[in-house]
N, C-alpha and C. Protein backbone atom coordinates (compact mmCIF):
# COMPACT_ATOMS: atom_id res chain seq x y z
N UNK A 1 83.98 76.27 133.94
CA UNK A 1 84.68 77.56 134.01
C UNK A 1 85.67 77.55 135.18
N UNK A 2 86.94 77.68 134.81
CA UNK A 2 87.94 78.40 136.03
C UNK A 2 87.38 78.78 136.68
N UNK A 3 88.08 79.04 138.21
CA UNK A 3 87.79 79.95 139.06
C UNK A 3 88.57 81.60 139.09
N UNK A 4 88.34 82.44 139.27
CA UNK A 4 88.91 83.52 139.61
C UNK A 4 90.40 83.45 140.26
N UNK A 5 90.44 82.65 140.70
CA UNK A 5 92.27 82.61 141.11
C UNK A 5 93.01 81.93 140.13
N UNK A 6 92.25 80.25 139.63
CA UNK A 6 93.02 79.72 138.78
C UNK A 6 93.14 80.67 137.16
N UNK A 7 92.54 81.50 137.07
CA UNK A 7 91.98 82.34 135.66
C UNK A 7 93.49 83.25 135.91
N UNK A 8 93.51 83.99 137.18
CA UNK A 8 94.67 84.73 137.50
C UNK A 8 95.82 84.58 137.58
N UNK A 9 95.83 83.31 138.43
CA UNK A 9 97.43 82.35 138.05
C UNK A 9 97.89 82.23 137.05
N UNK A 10 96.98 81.82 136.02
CA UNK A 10 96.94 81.13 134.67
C UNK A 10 97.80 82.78 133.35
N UNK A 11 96.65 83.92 133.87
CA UNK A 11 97.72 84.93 133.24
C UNK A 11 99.04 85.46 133.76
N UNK A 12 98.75 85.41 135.24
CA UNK A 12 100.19 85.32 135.86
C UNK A 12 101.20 84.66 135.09
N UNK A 13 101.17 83.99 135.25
CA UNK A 13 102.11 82.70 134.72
C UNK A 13 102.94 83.15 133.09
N UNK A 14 101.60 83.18 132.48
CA UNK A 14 101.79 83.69 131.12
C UNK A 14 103.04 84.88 130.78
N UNK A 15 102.15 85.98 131.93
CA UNK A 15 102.92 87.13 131.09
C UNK A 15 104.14 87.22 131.80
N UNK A 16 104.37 87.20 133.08
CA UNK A 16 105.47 86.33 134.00
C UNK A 16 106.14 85.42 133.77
N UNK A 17 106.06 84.37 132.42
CA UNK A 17 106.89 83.13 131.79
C UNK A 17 106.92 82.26 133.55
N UNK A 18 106.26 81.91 133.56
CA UNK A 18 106.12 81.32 135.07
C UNK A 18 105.68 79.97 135.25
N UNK A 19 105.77 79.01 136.04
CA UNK A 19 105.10 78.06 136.21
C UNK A 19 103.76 77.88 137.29
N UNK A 20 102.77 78.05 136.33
CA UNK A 20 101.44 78.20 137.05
C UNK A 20 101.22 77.55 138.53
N UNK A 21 102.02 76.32 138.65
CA UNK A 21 101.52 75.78 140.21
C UNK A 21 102.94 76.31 140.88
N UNK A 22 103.61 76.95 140.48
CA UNK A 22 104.88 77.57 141.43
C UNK A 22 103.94 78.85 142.30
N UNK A 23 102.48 79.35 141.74
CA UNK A 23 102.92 81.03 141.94
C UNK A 23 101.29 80.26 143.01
N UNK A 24 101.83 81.19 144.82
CA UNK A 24 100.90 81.06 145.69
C UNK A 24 99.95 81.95 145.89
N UNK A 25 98.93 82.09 146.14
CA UNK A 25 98.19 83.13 146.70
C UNK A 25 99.06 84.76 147.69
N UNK A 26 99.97 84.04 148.56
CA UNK A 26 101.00 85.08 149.34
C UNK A 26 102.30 85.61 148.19
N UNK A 27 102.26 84.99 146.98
CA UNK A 27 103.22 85.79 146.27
C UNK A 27 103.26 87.26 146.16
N UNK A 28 104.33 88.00 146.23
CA UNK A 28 103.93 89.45 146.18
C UNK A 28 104.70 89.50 144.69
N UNK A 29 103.90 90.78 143.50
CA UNK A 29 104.01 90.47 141.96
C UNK A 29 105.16 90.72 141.89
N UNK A 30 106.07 91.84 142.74
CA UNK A 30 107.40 92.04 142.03
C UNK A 30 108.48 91.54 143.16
N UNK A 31 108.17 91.28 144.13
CA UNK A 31 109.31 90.86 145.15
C UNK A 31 109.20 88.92 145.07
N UNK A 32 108.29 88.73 145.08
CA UNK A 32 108.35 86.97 144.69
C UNK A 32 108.09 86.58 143.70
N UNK A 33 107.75 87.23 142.77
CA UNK A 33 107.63 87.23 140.88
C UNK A 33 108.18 87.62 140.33
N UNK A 34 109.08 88.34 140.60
CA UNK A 34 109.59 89.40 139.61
C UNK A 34 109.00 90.24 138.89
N UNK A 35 108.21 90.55 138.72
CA UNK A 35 107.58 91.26 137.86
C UNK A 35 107.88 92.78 137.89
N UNK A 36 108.30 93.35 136.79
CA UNK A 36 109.10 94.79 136.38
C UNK A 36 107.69 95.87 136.25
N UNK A 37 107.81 96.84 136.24
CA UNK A 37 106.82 98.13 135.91
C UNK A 37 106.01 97.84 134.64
N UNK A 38 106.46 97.31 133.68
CA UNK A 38 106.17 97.07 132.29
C UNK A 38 104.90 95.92 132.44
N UNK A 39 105.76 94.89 133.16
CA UNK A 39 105.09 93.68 133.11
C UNK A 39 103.72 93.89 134.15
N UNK A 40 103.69 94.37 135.10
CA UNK A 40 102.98 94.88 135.83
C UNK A 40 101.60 95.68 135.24
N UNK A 41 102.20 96.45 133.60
CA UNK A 41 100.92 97.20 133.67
C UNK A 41 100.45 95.91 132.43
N UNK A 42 101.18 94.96 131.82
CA UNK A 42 100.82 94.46 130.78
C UNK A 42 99.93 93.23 132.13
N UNK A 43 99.80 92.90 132.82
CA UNK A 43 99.48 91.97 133.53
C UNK A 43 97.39 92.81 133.67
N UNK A 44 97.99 93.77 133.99
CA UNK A 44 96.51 94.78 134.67
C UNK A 44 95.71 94.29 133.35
N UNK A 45 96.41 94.98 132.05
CA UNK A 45 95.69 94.60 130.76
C UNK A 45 95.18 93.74 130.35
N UNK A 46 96.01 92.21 130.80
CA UNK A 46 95.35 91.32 130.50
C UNK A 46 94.41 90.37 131.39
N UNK A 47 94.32 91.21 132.71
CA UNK A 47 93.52 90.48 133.33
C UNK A 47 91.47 91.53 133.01
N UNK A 48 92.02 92.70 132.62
CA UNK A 48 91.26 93.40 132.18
C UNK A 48 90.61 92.36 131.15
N UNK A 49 91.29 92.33 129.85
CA UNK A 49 90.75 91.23 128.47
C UNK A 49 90.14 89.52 129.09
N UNK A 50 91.17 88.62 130.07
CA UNK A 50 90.53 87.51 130.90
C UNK A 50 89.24 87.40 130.84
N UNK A 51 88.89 88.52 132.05
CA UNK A 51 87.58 88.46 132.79
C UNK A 51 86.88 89.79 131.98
N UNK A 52 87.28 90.60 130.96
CA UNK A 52 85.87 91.64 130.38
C UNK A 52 85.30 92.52 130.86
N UNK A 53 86.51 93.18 131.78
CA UNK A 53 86.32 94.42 132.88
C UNK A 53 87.00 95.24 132.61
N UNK A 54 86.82 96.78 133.25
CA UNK A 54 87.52 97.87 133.30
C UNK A 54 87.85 97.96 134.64
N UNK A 55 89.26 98.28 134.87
CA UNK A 55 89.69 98.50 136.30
C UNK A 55 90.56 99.86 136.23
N UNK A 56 90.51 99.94 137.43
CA UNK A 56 91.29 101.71 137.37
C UNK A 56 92.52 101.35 137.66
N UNK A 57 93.69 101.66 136.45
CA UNK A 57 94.85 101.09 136.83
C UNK A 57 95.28 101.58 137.91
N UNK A 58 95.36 103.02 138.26
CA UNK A 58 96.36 103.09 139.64
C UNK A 58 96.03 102.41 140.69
N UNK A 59 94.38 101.91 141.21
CA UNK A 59 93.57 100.99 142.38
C UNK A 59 94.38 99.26 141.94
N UNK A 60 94.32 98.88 140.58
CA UNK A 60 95.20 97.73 140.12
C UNK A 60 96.77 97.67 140.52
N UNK A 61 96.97 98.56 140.08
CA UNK A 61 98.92 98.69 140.18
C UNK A 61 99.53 98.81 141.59
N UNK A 62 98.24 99.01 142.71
CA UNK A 62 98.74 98.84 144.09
C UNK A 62 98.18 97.38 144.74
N UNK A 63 97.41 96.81 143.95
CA UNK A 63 97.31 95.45 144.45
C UNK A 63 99.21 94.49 144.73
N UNK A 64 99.38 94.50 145.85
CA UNK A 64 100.34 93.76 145.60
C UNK A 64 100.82 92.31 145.27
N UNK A 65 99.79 91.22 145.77
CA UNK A 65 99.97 90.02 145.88
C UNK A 65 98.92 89.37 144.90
N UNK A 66 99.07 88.23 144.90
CA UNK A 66 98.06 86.92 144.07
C UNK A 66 96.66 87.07 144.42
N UNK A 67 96.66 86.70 146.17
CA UNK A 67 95.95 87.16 146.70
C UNK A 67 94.71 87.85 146.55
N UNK A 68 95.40 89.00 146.88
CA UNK A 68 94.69 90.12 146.83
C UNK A 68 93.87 90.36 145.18
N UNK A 69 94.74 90.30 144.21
CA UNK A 69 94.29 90.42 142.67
C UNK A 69 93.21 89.39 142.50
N UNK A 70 93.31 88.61 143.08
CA UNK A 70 92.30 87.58 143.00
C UNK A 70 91.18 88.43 143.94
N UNK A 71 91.26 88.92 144.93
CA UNK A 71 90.04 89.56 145.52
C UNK A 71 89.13 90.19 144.76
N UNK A 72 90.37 91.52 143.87
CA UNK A 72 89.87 92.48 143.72
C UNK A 72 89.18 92.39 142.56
N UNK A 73 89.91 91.42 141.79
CA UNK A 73 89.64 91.24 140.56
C UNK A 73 87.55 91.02 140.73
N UNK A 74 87.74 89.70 141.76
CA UNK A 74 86.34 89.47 141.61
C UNK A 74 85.18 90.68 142.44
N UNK A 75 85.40 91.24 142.84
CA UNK A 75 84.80 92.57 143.17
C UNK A 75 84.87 93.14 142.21
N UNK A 76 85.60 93.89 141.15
CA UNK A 76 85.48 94.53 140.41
C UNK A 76 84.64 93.55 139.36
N UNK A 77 84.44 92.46 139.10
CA UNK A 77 83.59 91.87 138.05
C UNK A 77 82.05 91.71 138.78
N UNK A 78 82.25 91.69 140.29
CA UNK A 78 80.48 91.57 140.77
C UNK A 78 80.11 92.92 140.17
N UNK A 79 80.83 94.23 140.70
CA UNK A 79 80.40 95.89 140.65
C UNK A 79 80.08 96.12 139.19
N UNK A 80 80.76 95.41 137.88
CA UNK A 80 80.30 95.79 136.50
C UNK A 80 79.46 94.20 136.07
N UNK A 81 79.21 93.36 136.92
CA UNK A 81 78.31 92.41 136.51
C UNK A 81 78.71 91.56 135.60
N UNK A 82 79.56 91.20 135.86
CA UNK A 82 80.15 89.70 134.88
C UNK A 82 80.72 88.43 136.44
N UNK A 83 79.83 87.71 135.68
CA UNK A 83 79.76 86.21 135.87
C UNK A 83 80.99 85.96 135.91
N UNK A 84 81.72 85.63 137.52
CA UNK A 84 82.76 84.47 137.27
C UNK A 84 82.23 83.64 138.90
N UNK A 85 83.41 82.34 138.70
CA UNK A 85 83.47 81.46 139.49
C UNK A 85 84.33 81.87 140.61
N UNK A 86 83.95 82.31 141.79
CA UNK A 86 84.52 82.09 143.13
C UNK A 86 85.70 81.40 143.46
């Protein structure tokens, strides 16, 4: 199993048309990604479907960086109890 960052990169990348080993942990989603309002909420969605969680988009939509989504992401999967890799 992926880890929680590579799982994140990996949709990054995707819905971002991106190259997965371009995008760092310090990327911020719309100032070093580009990423538009649209893409932003389609990103929340699919990291929602990824990992098999519910997240509260407005607490999501202020995550700014790789980083961080990678934090939160895995906090929000310990708090509803799904299994991922660190």
């Amino acid at each position: 199993m992926a880890t929680v960052e590579e799982r994140v990169k990996a949709v990054t990348a995707q819905v971002l048309k991106l190259n997965v080993d371009e995008i760092k942990n310090e990327d911020n989603f719309t100032s070093d990604l580009g990423a538009e309002s649209v893409q932003s909420i389609e990103l929340v969605a699919m990291f929602e479907e990824e990992f098999g969680i519910e997240m509260d988009e407005d607490a999501a939509l202020s995550v700014e960086t790789v980083g961080a989504a990678v934090e939160f992401i895995a906090n929000v999967c310990k708090e509803q109890g799904v299994k991922v890799e660190e």
